[in-house]
N, C-alpha and C. Protein backbone atom coordinates (compact mmCIF):
# COMPACT_ATOMS: atom_id res chain seq x y z
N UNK A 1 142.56 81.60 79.22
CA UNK A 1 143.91 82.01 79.49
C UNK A 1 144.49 81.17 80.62
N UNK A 2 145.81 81.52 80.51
CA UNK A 2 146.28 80.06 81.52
C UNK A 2 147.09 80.71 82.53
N UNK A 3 147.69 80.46 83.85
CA UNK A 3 147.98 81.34 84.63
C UNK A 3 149.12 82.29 84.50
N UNK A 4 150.09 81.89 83.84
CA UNK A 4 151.32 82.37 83.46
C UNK A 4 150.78 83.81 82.50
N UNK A 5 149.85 83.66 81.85
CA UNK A 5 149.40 84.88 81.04
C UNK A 5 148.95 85.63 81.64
N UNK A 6 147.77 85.33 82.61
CA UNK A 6 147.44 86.08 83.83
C UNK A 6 148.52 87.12 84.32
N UNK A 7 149.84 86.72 85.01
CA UNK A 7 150.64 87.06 85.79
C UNK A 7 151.34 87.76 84.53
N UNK A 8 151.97 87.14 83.90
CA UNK A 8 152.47 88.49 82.93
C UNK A 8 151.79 89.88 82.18
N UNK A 9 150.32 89.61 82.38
CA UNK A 9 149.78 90.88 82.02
C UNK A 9 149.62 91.41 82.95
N UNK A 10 149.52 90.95 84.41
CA UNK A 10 149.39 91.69 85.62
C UNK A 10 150.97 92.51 85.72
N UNK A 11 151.63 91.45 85.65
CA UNK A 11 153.26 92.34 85.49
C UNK A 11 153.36 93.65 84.37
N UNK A 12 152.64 93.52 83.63
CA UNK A 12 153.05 94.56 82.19
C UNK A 12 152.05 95.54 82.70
N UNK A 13 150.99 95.37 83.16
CA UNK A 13 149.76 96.46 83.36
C UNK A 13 149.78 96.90 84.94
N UNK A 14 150.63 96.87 85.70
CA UNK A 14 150.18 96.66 87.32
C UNK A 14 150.56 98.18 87.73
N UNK A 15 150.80 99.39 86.70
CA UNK A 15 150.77 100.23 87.03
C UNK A 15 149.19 101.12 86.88
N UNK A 16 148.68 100.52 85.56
CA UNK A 16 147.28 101.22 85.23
C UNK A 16 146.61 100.52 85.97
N UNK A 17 146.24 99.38 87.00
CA UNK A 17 145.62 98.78 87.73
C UNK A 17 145.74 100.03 89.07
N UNK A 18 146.56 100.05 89.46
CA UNK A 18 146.85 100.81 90.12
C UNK A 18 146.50 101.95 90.65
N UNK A 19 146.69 102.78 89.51
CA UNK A 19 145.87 104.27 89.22
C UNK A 19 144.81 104.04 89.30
N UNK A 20 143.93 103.06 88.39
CA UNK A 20 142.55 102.74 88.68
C UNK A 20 141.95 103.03 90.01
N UNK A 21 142.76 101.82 90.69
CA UNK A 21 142.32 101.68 92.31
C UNK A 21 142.56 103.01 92.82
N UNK A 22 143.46 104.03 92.85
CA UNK A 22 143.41 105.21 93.31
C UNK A 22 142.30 105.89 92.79
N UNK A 23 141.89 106.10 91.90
CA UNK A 23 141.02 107.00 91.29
C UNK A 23 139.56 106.57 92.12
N UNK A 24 139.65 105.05 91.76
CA UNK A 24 138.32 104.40 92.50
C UNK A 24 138.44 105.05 94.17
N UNK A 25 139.12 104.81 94.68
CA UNK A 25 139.25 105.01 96.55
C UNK A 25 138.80 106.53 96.35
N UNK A 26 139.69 107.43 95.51
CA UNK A 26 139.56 108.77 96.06
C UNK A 26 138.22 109.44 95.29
N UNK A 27 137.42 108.53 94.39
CA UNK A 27 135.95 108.94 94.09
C UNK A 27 135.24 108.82 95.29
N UNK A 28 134.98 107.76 96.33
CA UNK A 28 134.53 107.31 96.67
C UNK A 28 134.57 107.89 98.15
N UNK A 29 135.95 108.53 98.30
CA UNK A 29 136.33 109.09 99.54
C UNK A 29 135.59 110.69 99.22
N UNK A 30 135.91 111.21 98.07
CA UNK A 30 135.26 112.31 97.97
C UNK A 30 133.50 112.57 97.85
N UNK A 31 132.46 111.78 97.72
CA UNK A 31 130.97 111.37 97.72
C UNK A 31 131.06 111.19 99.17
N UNK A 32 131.90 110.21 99.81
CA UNK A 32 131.56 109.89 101.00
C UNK A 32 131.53 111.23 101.65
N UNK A 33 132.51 111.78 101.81
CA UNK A 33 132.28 113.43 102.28
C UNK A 33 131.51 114.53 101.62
N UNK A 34 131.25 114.20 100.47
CA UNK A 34 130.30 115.38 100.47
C UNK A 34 128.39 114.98 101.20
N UNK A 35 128.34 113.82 101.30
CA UNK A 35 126.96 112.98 101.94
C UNK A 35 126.96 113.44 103.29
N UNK A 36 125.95 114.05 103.59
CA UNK A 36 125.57 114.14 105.24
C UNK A 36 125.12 112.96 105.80
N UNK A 37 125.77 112.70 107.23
CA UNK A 37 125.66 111.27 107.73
C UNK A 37 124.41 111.03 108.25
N UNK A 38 123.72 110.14 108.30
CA UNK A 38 122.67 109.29 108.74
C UNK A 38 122.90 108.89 109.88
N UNK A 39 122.49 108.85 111.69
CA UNK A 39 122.26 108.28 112.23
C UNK A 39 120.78 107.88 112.64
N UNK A 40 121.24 106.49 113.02
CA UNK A 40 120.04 106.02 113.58
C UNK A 40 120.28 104.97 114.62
N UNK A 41 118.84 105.62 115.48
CA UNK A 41 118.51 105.05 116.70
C UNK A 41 117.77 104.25 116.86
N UNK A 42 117.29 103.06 117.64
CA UNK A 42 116.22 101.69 117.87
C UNK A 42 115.98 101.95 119.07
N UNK A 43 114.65 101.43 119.13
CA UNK A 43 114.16 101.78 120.37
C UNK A 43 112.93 100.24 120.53
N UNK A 44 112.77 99.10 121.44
CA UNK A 44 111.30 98.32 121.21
C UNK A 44 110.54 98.86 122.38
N UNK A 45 109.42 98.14 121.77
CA UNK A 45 107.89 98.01 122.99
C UNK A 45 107.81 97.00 122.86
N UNK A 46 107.52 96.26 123.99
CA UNK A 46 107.37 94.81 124.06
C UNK A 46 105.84 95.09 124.28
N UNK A 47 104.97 93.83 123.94
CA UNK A 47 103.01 93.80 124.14
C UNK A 47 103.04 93.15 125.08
N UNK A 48 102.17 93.07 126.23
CA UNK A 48 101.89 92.49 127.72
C UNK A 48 100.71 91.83 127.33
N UNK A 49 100.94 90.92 127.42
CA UNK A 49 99.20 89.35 127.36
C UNK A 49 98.75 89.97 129.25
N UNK A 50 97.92 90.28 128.80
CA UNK A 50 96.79 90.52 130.62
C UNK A 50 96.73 88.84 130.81
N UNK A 51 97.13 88.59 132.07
CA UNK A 51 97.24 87.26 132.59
C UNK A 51 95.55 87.33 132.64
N UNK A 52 95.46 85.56 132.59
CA UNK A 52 94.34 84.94 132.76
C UNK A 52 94.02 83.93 133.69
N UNK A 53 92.57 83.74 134.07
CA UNK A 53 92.66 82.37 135.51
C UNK A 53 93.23 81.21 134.77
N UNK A 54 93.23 81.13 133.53
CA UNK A 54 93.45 79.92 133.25
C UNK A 54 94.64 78.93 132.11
N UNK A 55 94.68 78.28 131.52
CA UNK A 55 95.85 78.05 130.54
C UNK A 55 95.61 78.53 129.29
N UNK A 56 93.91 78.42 128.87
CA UNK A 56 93.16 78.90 127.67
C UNK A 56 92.90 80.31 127.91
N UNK A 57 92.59 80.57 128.81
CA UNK A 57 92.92 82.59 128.74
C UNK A 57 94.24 83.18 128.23
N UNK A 58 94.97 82.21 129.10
CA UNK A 58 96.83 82.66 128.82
C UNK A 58 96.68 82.71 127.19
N UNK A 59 96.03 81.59 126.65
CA UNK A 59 96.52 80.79 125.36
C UNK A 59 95.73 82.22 124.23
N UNK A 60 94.47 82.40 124.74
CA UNK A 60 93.66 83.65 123.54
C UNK A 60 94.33 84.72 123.71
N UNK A 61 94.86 84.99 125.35
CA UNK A 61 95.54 86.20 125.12
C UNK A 61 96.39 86.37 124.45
N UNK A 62 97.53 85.08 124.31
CA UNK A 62 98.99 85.40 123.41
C UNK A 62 98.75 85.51 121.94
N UNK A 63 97.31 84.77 121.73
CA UNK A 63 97.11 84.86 120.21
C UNK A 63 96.24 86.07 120.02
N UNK A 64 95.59 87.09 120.76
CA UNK A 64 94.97 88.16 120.61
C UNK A 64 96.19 89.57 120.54
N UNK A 65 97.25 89.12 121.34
CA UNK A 65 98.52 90.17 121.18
C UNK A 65 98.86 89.80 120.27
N UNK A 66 99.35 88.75 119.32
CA UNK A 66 100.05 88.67 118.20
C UNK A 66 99.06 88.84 116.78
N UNK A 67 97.80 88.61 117.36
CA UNK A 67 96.94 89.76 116.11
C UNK A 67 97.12 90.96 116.12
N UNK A 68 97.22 91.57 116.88
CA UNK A 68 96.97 92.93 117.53
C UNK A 68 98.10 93.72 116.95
N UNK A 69 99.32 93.00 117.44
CA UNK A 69 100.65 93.75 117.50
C UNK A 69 101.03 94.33 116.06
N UNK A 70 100.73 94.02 114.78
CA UNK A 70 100.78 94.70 113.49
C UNK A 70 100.13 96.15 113.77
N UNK A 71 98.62 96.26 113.99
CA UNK A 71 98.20 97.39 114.21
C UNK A 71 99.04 98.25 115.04
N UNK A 72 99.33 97.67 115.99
CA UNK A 72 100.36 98.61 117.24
C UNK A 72 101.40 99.04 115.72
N UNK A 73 102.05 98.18 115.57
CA UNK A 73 103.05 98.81 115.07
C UNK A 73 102.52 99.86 114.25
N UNK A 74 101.23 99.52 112.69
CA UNK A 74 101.19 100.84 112.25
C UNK A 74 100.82 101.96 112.59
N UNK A 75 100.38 101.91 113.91
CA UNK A 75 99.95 103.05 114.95
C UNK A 75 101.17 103.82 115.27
N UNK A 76 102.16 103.33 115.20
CA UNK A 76 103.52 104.30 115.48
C UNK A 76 103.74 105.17 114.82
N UNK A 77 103.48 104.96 113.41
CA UNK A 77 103.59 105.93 111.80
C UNK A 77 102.26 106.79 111.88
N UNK A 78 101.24 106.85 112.66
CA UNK A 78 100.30 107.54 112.20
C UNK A 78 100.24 108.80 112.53
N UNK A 79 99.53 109.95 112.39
CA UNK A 79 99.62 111.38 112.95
C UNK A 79 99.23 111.10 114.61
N UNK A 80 98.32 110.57 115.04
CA UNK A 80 97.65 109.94 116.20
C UNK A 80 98.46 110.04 117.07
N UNK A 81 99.84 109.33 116.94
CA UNK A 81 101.22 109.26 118.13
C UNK A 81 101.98 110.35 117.17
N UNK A 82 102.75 110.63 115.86
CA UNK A 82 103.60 111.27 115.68
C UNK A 82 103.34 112.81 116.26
N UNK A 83 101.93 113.31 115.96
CA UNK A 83 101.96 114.95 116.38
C UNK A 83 102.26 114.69 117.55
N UNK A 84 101.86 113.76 118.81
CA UNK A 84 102.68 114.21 119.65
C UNK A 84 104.41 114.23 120.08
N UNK A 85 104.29 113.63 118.92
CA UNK A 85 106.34 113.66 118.89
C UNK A 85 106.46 114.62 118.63
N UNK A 86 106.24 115.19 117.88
CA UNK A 86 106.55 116.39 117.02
C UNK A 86 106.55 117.60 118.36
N UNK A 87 105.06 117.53 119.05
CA UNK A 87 105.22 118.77 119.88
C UNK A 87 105.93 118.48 121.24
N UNK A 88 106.14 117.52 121.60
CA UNK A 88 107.15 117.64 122.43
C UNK A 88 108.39 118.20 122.30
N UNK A 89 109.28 117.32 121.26
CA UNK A 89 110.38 117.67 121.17
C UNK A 89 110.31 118.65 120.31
N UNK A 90 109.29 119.75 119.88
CA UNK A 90 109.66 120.58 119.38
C UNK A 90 110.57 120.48 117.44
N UNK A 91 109.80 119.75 117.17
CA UNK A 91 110.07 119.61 115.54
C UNK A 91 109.45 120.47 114.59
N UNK A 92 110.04 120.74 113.42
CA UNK A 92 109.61 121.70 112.79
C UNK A 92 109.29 120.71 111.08
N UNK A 93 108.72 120.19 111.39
CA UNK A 93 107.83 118.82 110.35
C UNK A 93 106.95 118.51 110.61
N UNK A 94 106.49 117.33 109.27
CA UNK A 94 104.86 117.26 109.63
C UNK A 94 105.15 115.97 109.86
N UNK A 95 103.92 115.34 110.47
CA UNK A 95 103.53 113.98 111.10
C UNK A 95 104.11 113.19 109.48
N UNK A 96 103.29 113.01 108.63
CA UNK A 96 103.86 112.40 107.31
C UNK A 96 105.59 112.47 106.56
N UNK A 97 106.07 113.41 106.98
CA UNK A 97 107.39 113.83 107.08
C UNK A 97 108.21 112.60 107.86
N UNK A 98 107.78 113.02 108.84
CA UNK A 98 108.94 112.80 109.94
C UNK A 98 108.00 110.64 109.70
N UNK A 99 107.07 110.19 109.83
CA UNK A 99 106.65 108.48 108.85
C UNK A 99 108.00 108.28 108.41
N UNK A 100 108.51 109.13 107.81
CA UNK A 100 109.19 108.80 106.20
C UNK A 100 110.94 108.05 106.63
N UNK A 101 110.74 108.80 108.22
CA UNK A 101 112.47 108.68 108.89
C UNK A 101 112.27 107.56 110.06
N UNK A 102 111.21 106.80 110.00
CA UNK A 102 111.24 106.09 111.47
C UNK A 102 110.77 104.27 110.52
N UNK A 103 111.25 103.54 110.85
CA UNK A 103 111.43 102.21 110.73
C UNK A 103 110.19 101.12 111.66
N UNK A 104 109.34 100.64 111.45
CA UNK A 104 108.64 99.87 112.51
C UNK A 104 108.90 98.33 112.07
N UNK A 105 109.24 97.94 112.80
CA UNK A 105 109.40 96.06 112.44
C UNK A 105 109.08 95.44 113.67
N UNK A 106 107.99 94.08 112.89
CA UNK A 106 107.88 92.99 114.18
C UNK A 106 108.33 92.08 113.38
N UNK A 107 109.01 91.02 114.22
CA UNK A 107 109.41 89.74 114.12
C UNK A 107 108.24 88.75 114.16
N UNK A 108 107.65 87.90 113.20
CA UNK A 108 107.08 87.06 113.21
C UNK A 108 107.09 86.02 114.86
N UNK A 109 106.20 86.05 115.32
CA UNK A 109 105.74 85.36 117.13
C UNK A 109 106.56 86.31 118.09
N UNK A 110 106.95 87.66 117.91
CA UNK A 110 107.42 88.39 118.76
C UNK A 110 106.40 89.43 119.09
N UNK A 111 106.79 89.71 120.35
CA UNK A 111 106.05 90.57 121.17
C UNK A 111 106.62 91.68 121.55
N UNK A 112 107.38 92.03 120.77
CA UNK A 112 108.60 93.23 120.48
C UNK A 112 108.16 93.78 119.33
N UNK A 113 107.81 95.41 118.98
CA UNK A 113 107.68 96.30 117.93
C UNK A 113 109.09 97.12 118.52
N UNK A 114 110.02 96.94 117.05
CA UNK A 114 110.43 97.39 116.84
C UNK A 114 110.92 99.29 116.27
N UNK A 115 111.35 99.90 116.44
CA UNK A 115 111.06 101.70 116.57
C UNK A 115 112.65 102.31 115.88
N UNK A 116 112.42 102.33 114.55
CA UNK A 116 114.15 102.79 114.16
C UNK A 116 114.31 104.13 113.56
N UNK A 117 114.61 105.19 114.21
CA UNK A 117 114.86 106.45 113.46
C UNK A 117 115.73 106.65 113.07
N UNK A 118 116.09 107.57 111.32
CA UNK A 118 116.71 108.04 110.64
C UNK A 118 117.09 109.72 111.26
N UNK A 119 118.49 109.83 111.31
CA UNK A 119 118.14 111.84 111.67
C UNK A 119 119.81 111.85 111.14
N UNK A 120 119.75 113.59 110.85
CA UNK A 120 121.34 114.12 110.46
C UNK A 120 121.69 114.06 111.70
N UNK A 121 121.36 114.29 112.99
CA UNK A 121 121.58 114.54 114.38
C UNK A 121 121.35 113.02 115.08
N UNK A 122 122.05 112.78 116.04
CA UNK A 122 122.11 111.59 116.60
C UNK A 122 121.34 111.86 117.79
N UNK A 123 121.63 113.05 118.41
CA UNK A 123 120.49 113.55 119.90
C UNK A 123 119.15 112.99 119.19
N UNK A 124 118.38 113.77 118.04
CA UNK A 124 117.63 113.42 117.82
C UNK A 124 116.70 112.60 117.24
N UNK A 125 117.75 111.69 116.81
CA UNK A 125 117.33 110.31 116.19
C UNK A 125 116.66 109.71 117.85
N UNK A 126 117.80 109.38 118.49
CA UNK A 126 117.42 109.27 120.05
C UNK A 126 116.27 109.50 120.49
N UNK A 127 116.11 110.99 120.49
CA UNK A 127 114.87 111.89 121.32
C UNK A 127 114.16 111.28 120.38
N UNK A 128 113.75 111.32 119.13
CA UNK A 128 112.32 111.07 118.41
C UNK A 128 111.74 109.40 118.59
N UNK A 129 112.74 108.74 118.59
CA UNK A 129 112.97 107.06 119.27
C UNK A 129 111.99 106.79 120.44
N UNK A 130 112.86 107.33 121.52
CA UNK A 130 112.17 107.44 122.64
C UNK A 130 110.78 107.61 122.86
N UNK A 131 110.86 109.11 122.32
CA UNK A 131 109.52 109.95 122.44
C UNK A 131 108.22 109.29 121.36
N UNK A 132 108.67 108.47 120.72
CA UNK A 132 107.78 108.02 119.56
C UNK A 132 106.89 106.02 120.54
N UNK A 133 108.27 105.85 120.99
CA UNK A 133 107.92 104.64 121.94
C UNK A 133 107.27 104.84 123.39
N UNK A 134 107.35 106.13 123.54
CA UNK A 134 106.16 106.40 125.04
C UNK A 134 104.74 106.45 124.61
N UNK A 135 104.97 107.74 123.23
CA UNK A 135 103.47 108.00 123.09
C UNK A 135 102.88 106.50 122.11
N UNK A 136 103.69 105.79 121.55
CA UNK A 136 102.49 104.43 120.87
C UNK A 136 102.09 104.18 122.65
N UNK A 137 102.74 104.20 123.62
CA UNK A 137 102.65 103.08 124.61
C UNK A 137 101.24 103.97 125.15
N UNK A 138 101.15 105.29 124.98
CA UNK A 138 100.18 105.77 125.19
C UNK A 138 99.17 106.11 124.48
N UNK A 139 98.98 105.53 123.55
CA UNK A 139 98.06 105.29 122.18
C UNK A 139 97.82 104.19 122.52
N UNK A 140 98.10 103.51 122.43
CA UNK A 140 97.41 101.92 122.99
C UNK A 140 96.46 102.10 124.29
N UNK A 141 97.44 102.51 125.22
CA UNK A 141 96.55 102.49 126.47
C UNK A 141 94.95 103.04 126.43
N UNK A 142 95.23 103.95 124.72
CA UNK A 142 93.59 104.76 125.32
C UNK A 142 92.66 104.50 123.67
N UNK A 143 93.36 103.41 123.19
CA UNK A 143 92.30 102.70 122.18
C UNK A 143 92.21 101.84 122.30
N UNK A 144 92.98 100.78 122.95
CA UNK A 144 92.81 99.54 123.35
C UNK A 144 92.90 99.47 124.88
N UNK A 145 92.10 99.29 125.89
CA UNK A 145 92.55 99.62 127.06
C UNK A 145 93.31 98.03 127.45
N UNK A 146 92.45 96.97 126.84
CA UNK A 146 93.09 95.35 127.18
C UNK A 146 94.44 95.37 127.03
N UNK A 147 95.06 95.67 126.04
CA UNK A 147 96.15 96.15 125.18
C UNK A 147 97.25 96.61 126.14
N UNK A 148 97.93 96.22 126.38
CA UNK A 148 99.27 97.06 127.10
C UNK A 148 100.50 96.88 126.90
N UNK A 149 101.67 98.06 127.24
CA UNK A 149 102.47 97.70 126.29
C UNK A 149 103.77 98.63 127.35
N UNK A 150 105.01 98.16 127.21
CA UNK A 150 105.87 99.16 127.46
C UNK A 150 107.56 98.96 127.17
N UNK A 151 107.98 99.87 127.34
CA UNK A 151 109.26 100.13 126.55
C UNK A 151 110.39 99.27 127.14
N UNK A 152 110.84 98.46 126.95
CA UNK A 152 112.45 97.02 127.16
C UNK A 152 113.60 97.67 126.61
N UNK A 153 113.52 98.74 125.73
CA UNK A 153 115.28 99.47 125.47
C UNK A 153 115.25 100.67 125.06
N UNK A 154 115.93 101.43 125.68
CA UNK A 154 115.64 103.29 125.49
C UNK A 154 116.84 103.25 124.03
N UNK A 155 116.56 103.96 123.13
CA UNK A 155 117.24 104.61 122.25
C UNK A 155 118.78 105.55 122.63
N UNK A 156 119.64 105.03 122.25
CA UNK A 156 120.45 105.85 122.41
C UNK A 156 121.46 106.59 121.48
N UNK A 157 121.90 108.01 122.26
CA UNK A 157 122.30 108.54 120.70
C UNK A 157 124.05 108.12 120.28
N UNK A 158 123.42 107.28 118.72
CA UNK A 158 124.61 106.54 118.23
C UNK A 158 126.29 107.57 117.97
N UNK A 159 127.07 106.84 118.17
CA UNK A 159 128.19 107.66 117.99
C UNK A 159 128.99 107.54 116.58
N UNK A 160 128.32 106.65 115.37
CA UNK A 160 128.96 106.68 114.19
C UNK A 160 127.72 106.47 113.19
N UNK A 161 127.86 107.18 112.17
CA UNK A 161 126.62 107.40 111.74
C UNK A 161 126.25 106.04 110.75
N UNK A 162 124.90 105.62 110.15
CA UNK A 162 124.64 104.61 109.66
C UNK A 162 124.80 104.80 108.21
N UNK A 163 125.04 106.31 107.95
CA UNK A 163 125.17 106.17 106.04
C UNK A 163 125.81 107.21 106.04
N UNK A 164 126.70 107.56 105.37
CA UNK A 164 127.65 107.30 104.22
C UNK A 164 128.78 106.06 105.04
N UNK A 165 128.74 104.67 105.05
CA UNK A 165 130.17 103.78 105.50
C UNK A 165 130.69 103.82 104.94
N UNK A 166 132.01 104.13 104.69
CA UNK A 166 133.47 103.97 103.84
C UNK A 166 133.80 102.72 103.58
N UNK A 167 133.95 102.21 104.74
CA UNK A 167 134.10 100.52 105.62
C UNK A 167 133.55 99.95 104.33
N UNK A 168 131.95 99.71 104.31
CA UNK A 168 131.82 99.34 103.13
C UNK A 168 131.65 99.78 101.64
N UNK A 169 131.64 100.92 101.57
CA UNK A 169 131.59 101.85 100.31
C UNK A 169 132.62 101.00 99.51
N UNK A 170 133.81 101.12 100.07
CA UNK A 170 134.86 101.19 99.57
C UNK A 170 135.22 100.17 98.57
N UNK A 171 135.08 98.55 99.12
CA UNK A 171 135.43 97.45 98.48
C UNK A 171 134.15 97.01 97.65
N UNK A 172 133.01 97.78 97.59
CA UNK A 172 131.71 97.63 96.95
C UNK A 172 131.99 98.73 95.36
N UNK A 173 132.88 99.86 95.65
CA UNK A 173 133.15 100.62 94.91
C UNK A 173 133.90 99.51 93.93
N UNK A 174 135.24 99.28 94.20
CA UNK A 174 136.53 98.46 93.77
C UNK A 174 135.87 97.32 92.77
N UNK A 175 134.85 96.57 93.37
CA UNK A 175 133.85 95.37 92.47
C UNK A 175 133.36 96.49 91.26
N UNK A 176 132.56 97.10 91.84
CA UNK A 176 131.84 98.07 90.53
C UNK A 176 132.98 98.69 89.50
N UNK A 177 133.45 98.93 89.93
CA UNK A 177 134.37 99.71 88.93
C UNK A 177 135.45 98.28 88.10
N UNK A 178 135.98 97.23 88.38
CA UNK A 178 136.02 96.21 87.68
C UNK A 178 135.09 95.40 86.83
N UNK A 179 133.77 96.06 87.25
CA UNK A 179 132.79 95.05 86.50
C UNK A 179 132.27 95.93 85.35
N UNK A 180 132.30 97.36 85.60
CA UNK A 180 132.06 97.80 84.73
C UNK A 180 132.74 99.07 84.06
N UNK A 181 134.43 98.46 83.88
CA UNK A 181 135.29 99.47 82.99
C UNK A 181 135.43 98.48 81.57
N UNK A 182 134.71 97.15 81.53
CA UNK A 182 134.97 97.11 80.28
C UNK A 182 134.12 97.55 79.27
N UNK A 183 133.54 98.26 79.85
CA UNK A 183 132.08 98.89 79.19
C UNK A 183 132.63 100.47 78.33
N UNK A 184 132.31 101.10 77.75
CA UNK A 184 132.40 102.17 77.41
C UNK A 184 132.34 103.52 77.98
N UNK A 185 133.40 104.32 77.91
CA UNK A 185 133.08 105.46 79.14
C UNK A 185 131.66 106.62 79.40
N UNK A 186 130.84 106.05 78.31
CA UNK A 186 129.77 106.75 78.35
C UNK A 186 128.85 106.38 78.97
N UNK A 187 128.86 105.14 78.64
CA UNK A 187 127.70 103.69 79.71
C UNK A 187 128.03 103.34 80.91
N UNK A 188 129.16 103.93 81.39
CA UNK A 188 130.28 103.40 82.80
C UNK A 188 130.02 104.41 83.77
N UNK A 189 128.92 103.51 84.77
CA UNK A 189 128.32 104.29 86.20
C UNK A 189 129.95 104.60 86.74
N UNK A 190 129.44 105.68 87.87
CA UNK A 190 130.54 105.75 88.98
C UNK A 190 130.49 104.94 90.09
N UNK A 191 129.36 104.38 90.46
CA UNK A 191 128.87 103.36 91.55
C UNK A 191 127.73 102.58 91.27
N UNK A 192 127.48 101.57 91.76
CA UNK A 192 126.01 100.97 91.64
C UNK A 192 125.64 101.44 92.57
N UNK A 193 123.84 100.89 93.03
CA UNK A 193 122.99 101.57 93.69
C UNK A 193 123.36 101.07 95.67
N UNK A 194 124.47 99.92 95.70
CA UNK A 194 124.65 99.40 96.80
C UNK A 194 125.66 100.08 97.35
N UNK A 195 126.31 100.88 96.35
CA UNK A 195 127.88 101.41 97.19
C UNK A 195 127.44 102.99 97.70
């Protein structure tokens, strides 16, 4: 088709385009509100190399922390540190539960474990953050005593939540629903799995 055809069917149809896009926004506005919001909090531990007399001590130590530091991290998810999250702050879940809401990531040659909680509550995305990055720091200290470790950024509680975004819902909706109204209304999702 050539552009002039373009523009005249946009002219003849630019009212059902239209409606479309309304229907699309106000699906999308209505899911977004019925979804309870997601915040989440980050929290790292940075790993401490125990200085050495020498350049080759320095050198085994940095490569003995960057073996090491995977385990640290899956030590964060385990019952080992979580029950004591749990009884501090007073949670009413189990150690395997509450695995399911916390994020651990290291960066390839970093000495930073990463600590990301999921919560409906932002206090306690925070509090479980925190409280999850003292006790690894105190799980380490008493299985690895060489091993040391401590906390470079406290968690704080976020003020806009990380899921349901509109922001992007919205124009992720608008694609989906163009890509797939030429489809049949029986086969025709309301969203893909990204919006």
């Amino acid at each position: 088709m050539e552009l002039h055809l373009y523009l005249r069917h946009l002219r003849e149809h630019w009212r059902s385009g239209l409606v479309v896009a309304l229907i699309v926004i106000l699906a999308v506005a209505g899911l977004t509100a019925m979804q309870t919001p997601i915040y989440r909090a980050s929290t790292q531990v940075f790993v401490q190399v125990r200085p050495g007399a020498g350049v080759g001590d320095l050198n085994s130590g940095a490569s003995y922390a960057s073996q090491q530091i995977a385990s640290y991290a899956e030590l964060a998810t385990t019952p080992y540190v979580l029950d004591q999250v749990i009884e501090e702050e007073g949670l009413d879940t189990t150690a395997q539960d509450l695995a399911s809401s916390i994020e651990v990531n290291v960066s390839d040659g970093s000495f930073l474990i990463g600590i990301v909680v999921s919560a409906a509550d932002p206090r306690v995305a925070s509090r479980v953050a925190n409280s999850a990055a003292a006790n690894l720091q105190e799980a380490v200290a008493s299985l690895s005593p060489e091993g040391a470790t401590s906390s470079v950024e406290r968690a704080w509680s976020p003020r806009l939540p990380y899921r349901p975004c509109p922001a992007r819902r919205t124009p992720c909706a608008m694609r989906c629903w163009g890509r797939f109204s030429r489809r049949s209304p029986a086969s025709r999702p309301l969203l893909c799995g990204r919006c």
